[in-house]
PDB file of N, CA and C in Angstrom:
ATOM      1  N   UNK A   1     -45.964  11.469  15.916  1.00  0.00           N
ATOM      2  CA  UNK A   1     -45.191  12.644  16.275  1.00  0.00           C
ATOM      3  C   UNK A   1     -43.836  12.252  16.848  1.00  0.00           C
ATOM      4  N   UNK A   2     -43.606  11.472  17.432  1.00  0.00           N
ATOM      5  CA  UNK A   2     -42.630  10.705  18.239  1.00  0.00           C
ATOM      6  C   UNK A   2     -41.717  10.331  17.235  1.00  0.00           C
ATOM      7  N   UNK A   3     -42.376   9.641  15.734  1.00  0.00           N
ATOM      8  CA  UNK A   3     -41.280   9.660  14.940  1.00  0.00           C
ATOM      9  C   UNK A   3     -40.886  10.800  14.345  1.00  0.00           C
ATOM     10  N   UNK A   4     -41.394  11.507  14.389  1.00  0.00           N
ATOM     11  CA  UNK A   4     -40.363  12.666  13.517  1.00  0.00           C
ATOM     12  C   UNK A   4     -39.789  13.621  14.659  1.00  0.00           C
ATOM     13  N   UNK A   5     -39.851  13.683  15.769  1.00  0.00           N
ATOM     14  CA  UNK A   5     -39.062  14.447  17.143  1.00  0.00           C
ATOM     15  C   UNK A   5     -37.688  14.224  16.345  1.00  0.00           C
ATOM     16  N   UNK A   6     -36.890  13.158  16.227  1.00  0.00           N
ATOM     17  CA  UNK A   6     -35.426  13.122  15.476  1.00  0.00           C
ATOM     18  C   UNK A   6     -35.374  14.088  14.276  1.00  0.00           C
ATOM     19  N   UNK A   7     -35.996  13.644  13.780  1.00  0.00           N
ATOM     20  CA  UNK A   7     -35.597  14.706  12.887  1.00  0.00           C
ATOM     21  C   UNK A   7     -35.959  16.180  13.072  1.00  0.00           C
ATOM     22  N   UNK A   8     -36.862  16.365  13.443  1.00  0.00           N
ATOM     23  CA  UNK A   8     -37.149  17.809  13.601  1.00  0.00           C
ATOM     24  C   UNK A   8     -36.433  18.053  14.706  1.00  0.00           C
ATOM     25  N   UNK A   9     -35.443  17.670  15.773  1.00  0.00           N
ATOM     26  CA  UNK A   9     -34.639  18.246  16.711  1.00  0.00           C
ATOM     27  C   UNK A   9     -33.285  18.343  15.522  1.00  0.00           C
ATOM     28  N   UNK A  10     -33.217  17.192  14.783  1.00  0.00           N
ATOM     29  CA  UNK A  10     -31.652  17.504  13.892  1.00  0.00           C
ATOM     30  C   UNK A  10     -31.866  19.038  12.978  1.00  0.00           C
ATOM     31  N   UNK A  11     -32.634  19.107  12.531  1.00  0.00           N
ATOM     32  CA  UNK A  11     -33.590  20.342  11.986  1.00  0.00           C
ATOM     33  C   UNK A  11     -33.151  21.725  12.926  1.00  0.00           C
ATOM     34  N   UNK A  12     -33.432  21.368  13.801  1.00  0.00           N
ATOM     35  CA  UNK A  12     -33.169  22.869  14.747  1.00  0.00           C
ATOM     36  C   UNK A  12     -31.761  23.059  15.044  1.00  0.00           C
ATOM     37  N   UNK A  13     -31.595  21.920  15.266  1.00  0.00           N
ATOM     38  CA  UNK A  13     -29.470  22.051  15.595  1.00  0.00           C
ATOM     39  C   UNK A  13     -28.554  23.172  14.189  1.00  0.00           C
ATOM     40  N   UNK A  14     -29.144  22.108  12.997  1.00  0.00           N
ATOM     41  CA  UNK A  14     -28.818  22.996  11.796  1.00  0.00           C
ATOM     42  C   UNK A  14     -28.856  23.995  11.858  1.00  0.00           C
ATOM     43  N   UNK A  15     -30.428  24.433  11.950  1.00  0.00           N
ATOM     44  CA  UNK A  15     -30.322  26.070  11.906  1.00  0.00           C
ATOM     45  C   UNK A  15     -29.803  26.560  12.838  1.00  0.00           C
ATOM     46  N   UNK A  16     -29.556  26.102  14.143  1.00  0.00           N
ATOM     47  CA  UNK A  16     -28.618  26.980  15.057  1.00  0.00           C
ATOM     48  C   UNK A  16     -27.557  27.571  14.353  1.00  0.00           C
ATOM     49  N   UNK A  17     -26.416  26.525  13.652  1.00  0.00           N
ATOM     50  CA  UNK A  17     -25.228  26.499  12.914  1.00  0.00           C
ATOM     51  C   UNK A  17     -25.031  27.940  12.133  1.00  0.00           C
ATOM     52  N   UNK A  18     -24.513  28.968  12.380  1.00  0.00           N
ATOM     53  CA  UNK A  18     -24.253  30.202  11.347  1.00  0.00           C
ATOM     54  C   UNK A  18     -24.105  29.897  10.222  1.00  0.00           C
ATOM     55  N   UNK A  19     -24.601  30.251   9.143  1.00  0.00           N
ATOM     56  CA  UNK A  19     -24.303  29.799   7.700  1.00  0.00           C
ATOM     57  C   UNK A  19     -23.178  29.935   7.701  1.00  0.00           C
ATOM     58  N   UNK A  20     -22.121  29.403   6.790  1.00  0.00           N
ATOM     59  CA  UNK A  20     -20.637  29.864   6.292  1.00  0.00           C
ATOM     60  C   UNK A  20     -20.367  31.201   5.386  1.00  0.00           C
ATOM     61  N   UNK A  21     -19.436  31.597   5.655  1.00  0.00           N
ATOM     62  CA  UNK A  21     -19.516  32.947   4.583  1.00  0.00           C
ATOM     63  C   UNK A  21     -18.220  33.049   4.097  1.00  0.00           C
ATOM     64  N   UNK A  22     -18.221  33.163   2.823  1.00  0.00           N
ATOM     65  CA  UNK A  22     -17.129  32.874   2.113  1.00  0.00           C
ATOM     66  C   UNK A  22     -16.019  33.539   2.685  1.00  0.00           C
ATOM     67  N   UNK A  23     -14.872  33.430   2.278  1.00  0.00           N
ATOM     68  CA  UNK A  23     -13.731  34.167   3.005  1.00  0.00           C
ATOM     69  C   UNK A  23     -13.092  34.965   1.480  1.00  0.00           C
ATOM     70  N   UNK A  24     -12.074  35.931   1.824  1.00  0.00           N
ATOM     71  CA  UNK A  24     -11.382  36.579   0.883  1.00  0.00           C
ATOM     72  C   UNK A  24      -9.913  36.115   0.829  1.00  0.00           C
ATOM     73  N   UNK A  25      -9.559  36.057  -0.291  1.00  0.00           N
ATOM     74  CA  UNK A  25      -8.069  35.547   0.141  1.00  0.00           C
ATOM     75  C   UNK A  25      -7.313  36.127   0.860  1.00  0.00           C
ATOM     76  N   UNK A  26      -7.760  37.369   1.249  1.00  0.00           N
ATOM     77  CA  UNK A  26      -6.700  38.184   2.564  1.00  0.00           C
ATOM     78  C   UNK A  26      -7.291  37.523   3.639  1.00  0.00           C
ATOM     79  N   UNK A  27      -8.688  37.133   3.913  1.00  0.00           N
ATOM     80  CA  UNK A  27      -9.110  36.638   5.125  1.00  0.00           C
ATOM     81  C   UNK A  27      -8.280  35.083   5.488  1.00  0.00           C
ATOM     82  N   UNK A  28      -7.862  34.151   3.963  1.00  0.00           N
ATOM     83  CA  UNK A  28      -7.518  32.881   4.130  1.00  0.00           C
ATOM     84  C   UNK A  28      -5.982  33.331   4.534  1.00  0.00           C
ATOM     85  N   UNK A  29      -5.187  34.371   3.729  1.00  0.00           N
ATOM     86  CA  UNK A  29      -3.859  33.906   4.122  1.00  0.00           C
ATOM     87  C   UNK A  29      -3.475  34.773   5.373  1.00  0.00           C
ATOM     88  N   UNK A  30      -5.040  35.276   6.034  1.00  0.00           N
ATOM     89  CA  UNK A  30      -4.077  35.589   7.184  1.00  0.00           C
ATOM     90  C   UNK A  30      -4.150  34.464   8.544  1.00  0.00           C
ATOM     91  N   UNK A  31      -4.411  33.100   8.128  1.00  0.00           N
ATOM     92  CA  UNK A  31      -4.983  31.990   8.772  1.00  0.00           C
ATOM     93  C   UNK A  31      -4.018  31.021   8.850  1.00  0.00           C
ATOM     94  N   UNK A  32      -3.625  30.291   9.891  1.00  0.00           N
ATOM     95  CA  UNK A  32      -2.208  29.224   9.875  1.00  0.00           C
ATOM     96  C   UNK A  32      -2.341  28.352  10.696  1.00  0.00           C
ATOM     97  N   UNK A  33      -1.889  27.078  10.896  1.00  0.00           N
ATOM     98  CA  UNK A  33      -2.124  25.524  11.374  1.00  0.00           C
ATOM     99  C   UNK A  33      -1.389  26.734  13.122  1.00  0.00           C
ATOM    100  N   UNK A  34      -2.187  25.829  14.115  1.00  0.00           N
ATOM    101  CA  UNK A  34      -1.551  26.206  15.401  1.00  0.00           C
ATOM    102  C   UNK A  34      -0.312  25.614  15.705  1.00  0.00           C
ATOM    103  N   UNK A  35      -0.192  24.533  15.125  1.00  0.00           N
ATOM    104  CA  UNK A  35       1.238  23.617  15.609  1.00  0.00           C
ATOM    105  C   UNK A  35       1.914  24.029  14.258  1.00  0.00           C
ATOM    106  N   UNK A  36       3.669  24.569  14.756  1.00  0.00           N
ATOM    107  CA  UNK A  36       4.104  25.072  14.333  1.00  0.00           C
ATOM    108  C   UNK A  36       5.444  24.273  13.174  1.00  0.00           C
ATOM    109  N   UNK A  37       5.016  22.859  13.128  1.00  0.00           N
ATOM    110  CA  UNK A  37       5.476  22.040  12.350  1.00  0.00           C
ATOM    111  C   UNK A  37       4.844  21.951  10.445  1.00  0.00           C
ATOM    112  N   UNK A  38       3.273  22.259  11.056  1.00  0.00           N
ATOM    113  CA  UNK A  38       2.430  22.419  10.249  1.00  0.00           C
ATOM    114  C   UNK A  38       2.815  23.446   9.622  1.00  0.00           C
ATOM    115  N   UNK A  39       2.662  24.699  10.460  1.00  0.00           N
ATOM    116  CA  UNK A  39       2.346  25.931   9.467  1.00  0.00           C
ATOM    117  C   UNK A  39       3.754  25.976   8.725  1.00  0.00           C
ATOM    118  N   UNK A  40       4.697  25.424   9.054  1.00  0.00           N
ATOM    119  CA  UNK A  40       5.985  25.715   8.140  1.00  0.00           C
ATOM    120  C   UNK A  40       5.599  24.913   6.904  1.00  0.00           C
ATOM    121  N   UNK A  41       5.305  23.850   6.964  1.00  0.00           N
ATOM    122  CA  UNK A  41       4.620  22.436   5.478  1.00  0.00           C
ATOM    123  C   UNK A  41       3.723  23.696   5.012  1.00  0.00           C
ATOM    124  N   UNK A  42       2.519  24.089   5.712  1.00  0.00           N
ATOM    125  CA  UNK A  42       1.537  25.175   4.782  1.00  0.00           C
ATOM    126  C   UNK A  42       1.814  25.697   3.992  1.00  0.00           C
ATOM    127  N   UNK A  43       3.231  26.616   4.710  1.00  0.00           N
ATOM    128  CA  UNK A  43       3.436  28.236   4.030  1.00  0.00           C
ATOM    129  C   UNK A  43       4.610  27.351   3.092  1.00  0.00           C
ATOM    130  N   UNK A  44       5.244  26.490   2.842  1.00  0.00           N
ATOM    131  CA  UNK A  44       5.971  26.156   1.952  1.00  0.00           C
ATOM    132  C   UNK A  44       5.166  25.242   0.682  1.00  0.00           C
ATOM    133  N   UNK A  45       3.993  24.563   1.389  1.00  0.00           N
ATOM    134  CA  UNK A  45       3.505  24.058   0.204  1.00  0.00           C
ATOM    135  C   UNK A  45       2.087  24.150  -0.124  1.00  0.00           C
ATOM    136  N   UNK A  46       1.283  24.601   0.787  1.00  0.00           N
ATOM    137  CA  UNK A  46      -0.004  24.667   0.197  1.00  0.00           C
ATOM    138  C   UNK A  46      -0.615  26.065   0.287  1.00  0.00           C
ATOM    139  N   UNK A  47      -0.003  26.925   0.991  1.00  0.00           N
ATOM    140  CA  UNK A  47      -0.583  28.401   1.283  1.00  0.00           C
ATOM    141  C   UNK A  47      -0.360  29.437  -0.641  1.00  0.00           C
ATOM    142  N   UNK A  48       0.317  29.322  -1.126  1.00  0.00           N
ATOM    143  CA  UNK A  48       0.410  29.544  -2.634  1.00  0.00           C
ATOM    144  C   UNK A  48      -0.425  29.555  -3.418  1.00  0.00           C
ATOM    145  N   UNK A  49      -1.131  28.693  -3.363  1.00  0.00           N
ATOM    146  CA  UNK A  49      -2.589  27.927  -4.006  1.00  0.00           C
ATOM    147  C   UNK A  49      -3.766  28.497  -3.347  1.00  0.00           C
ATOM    148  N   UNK A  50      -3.319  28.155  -1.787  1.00  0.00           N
ATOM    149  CA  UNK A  50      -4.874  27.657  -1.361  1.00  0.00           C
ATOM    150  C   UNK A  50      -5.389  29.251  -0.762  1.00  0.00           C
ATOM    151  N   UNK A  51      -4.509  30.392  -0.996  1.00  0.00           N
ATOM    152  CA  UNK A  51      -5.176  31.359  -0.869  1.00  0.00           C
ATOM    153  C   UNK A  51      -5.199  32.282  -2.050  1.00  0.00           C
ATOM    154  N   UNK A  52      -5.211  32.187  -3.205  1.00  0.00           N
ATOM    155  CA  UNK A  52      -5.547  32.426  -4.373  1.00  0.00           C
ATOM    156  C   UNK A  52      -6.433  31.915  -4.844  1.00  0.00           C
ATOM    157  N   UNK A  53      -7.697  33.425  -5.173  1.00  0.00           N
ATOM    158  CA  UNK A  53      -8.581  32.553  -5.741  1.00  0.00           C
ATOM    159  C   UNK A  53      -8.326  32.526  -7.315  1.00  0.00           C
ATOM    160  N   UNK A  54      -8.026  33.124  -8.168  1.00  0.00           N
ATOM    161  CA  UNK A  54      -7.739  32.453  -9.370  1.00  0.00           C
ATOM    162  C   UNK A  54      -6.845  31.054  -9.716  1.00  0.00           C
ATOM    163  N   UNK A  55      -6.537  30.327  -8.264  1.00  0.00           N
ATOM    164  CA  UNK A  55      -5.441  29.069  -8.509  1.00  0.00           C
ATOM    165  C   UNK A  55      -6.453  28.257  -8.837  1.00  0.00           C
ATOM    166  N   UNK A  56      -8.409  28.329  -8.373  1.00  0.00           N
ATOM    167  CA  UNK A  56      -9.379  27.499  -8.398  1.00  0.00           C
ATOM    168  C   UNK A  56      -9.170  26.734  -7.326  1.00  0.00           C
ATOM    169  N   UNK A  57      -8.346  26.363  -6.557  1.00  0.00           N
ATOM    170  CA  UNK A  57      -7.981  25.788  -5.266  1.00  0.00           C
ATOM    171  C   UNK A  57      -9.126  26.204  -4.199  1.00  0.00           C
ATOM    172  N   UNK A  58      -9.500  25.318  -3.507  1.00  0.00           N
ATOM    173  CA  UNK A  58     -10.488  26.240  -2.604  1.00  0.00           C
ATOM    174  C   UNK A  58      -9.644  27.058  -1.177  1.00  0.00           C
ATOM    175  N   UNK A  59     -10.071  27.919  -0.805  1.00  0.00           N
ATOM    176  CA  UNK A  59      -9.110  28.745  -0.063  1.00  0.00           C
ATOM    177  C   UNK A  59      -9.425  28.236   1.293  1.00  0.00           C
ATOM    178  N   UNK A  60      -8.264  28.366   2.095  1.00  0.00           N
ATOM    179  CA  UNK A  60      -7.732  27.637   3.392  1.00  0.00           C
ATOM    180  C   UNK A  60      -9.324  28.324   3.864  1.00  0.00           C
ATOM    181  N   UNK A  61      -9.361  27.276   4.847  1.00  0.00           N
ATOM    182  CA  UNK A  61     -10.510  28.503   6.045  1.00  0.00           C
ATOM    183  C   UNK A  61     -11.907  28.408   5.272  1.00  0.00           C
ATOM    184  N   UNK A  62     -12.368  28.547   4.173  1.00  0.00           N
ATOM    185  CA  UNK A  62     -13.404  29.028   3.485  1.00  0.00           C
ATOM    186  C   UNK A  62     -14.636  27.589   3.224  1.00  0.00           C
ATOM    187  N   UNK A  63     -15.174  27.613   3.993  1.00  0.00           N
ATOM    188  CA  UNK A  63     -16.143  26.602   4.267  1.00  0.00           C
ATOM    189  C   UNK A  63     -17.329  26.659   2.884  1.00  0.00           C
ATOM    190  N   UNK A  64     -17.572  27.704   2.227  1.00  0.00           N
ATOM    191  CA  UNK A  64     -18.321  27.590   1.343  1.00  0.00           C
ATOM    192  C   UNK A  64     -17.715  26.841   0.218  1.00  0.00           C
ATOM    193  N   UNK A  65     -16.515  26.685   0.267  1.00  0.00           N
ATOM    194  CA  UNK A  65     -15.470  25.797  -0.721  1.00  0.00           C
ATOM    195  C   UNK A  65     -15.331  24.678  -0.434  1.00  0.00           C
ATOM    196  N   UNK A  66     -14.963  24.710   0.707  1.00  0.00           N
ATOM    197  CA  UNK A  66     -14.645  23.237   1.152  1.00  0.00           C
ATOM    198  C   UNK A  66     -15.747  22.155   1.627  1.00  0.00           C
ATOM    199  N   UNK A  67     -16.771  22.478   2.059  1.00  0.00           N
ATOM    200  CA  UNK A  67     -18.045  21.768   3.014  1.00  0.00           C
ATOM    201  C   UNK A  67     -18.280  20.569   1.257  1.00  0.00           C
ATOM    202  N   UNK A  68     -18.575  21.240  -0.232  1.00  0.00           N
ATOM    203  CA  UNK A  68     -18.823  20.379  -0.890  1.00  0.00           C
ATOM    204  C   UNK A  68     -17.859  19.087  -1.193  1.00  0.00           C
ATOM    205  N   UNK A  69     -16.405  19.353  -1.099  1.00  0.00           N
ATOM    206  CA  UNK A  69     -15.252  18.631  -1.347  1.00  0.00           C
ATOM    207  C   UNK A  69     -15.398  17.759   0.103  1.00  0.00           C
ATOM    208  N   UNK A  70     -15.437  18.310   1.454  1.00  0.00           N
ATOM    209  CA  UNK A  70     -15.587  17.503   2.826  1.00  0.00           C
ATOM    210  C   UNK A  70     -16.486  16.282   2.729  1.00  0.00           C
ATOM    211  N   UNK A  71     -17.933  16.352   2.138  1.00  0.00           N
ATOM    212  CA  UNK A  71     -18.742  14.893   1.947  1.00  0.00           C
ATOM    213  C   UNK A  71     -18.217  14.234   1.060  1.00  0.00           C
ATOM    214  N   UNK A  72     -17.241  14.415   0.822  1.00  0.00           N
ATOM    215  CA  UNK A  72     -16.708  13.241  -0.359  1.00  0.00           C
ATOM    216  C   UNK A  72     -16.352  12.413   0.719  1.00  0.00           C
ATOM    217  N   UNK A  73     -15.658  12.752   1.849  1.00  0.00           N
ATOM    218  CA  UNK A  73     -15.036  12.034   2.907  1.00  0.00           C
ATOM    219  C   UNK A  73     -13.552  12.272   3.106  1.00  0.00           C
ATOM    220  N   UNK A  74     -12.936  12.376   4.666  1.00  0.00           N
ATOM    221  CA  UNK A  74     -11.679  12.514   4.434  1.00  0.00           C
ATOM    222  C   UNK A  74     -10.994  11.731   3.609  1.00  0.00           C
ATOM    223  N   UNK A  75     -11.321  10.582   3.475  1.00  0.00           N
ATOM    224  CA  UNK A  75     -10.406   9.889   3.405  1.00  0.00           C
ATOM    225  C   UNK A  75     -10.186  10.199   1.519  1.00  0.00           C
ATOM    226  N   UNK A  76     -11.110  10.681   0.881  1.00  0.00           N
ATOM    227  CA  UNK A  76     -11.397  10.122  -0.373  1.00  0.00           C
ATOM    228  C   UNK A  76      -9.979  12.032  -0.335  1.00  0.00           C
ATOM    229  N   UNK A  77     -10.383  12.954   0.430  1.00  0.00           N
ATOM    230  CA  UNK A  77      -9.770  13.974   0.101  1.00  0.00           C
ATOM    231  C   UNK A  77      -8.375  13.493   0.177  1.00  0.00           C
ATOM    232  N   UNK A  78      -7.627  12.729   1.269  1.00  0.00           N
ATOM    233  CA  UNK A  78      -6.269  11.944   1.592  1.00  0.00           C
ATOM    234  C   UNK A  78      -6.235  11.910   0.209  1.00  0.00           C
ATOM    235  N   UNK A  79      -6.754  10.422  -0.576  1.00  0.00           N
ATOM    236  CA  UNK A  79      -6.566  10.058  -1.761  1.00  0.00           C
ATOM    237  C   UNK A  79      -6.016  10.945  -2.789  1.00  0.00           C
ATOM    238  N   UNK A  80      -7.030  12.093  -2.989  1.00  0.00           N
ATOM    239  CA  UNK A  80      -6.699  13.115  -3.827  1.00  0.00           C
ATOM    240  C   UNK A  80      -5.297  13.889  -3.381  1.00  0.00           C
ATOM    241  N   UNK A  81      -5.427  14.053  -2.513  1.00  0.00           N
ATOM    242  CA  UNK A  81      -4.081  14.773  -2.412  1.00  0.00           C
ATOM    243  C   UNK A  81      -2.780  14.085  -2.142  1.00  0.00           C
ATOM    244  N   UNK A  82      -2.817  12.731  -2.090  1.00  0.00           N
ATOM    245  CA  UNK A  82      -1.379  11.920  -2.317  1.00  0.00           C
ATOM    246  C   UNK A  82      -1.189  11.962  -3.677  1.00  0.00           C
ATOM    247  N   UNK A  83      -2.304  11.588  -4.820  1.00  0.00           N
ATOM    248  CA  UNK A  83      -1.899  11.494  -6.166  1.00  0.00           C
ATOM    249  C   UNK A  83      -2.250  12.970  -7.090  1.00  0.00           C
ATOM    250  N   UNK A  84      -2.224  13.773  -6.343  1.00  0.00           N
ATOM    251  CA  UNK A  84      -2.840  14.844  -7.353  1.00  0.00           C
ATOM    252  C   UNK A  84      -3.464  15.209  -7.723  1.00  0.00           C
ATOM    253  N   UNK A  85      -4.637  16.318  -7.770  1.00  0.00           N
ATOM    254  CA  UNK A  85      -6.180  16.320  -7.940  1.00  0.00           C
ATOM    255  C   UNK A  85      -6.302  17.799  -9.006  1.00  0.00           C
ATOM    256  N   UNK A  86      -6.783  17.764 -10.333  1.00  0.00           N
ATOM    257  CA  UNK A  86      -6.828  18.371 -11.335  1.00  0.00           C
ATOM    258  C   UNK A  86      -5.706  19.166 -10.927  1.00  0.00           C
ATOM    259  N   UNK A  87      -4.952  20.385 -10.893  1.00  0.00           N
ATOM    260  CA  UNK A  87      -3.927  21.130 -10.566  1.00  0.00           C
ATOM    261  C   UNK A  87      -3.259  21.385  -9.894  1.00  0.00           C
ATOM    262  N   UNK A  88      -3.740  20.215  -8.892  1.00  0.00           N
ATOM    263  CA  UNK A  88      -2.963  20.193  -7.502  1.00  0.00           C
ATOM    264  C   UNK A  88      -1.703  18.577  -7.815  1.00  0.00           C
ATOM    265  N   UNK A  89      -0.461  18.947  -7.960  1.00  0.00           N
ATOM    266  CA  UNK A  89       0.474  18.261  -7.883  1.00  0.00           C
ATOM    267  C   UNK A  89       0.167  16.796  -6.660  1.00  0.00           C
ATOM    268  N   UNK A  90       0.850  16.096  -7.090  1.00  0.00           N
ATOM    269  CA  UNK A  90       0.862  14.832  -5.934  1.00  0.00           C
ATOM    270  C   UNK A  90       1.426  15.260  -4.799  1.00  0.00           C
ATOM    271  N   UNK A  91       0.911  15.192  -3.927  1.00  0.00           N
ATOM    272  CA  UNK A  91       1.275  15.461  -2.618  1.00  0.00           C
ATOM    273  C   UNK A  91       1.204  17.146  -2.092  1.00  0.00           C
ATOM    274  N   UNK A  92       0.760  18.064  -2.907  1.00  0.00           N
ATOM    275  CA  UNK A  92       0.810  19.385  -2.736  1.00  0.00           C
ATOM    276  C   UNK A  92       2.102  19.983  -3.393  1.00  0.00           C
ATOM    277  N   UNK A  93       3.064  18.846  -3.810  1.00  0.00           N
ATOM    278  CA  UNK A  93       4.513  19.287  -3.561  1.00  0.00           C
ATOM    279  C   UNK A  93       4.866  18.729  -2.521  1.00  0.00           C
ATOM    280  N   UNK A  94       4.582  18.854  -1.350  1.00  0.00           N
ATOM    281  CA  UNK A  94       5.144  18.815   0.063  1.00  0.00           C
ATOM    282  C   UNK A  94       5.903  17.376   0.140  1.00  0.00           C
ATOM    283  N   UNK A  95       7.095  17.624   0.121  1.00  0.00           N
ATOM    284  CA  UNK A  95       8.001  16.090  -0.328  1.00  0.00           C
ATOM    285  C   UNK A  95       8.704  15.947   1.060  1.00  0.00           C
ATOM    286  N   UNK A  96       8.317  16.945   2.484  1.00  0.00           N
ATOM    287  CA  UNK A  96       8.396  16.280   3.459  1.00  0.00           C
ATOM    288  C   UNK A  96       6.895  15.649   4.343  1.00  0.00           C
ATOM    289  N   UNK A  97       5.890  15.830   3.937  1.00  0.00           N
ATOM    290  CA  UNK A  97       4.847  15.648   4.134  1.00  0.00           C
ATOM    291  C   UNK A  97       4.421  14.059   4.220  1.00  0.00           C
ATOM    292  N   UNK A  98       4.078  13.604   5.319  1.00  0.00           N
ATOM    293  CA  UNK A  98       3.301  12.372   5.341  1.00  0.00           C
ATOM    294  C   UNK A  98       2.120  12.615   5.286  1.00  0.00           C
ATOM    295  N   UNK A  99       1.655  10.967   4.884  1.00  0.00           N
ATOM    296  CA  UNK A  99       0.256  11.020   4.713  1.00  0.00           C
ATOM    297  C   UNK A  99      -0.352  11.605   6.342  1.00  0.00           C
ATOM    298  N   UNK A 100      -0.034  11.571   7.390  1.00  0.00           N
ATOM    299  CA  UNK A 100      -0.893  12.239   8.340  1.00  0.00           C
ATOM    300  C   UNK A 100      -0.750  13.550   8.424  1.00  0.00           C
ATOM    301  N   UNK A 101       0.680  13.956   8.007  1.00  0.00           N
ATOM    302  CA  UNK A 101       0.947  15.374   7.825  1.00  0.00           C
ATOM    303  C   UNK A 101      -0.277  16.263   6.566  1.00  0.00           C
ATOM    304  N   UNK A 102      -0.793  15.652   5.380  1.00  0.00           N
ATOM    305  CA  UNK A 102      -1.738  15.468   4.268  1.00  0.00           C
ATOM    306  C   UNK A 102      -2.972  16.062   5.593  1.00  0.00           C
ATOM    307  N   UNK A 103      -3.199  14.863   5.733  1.00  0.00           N
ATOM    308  CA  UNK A 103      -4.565  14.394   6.424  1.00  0.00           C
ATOM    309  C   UNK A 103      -4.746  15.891   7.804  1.00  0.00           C
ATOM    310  N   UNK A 104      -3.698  16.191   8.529  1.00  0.00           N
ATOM    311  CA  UNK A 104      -4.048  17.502   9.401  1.00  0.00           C
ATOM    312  C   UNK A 104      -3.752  18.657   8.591  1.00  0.00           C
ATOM    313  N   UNK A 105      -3.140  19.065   7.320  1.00  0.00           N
ATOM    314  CA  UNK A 105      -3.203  20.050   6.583  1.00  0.00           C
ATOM    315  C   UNK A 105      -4.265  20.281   5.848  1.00  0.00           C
ATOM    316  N   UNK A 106      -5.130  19.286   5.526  1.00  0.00           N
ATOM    317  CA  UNK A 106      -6.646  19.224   4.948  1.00  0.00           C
ATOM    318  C   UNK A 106      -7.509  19.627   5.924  1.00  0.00           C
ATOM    319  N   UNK A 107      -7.747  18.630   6.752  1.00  0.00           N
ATOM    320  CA  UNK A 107      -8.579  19.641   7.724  1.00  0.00           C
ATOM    321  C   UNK A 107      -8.447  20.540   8.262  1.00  0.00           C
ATOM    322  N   UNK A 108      -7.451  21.412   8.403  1.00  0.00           N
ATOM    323  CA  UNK A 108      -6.833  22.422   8.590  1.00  0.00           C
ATOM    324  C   UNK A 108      -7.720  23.631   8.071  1.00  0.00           C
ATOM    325  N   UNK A 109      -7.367  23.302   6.418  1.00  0.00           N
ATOM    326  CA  UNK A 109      -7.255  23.939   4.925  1.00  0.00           C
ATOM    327  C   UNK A 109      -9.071  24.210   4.984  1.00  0.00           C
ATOM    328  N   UNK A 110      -9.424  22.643   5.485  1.00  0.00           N
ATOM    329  CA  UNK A 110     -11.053  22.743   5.099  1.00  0.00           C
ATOM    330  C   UNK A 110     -12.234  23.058   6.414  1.00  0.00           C
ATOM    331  N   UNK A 111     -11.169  23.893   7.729  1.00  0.00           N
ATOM    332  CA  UNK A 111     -11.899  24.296   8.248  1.00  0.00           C
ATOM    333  C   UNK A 111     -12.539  23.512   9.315  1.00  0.00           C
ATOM    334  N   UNK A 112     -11.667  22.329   9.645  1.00  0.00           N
ATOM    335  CA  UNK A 112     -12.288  21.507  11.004  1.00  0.00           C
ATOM    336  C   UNK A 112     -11.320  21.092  11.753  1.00  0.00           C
ATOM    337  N   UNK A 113     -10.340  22.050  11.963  1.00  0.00           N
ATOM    338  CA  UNK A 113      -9.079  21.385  13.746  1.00  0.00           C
ATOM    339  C   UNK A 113     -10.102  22.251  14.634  1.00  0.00           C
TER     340      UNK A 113
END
């Protein structure tokens, strides 16, 4: 019994967790980075996309989109979005954007600042 206490306490934490519930693209674009360096990079380069759902982009905020793309790992998401990921341009566009600027607009986008 002792061995499975771990897991069956990780078990209960989960279900504490509210499921995610998809968002609407009025729910994503009414959503913006708190630091105000960010939300200007957003709304110039990734808010276009990422709150449209016909762009296929997953929408800012919307955890039922993003949670599958998140276990890839940040870092693998970084990757994708310096070189371009099926319709998403290299870098978003964002041609003032550093890679850390990338890296807090993703998690941002995918729902974990």
């Amino acid at each position: 019994m002792l061995k499975r206490f771990p897991v069956l306490f990780l078990l209960a934490l989960t279900a504490c967790q509210p499921a995610a519930k998809p968002l609407t693209p009025a729910e994503s674009a009414a959503l913006k980075p708190a630091d105000a360096r960010l939300a200007g990079l957003y709304e110039q380069s990734c808010k276009a996309c990422h709150t449209v759902a016909d762009s296929r982009a997953p929408l800012t905020g919307d955890r039922t989109q993003w949670d599958p793309r998140w276990a890839k790992g940040e870092e693998a998401l970084l990757a994708e979005a310096l070189v371009g990921f099926g319709s998403m341009p290299a870098g978003g566009q964002c041609f003032e954007c550093t890679p850390d600027d990338l890296r807090a607009l993703i998690r941002f986008m995918a729902g974990r600042e």
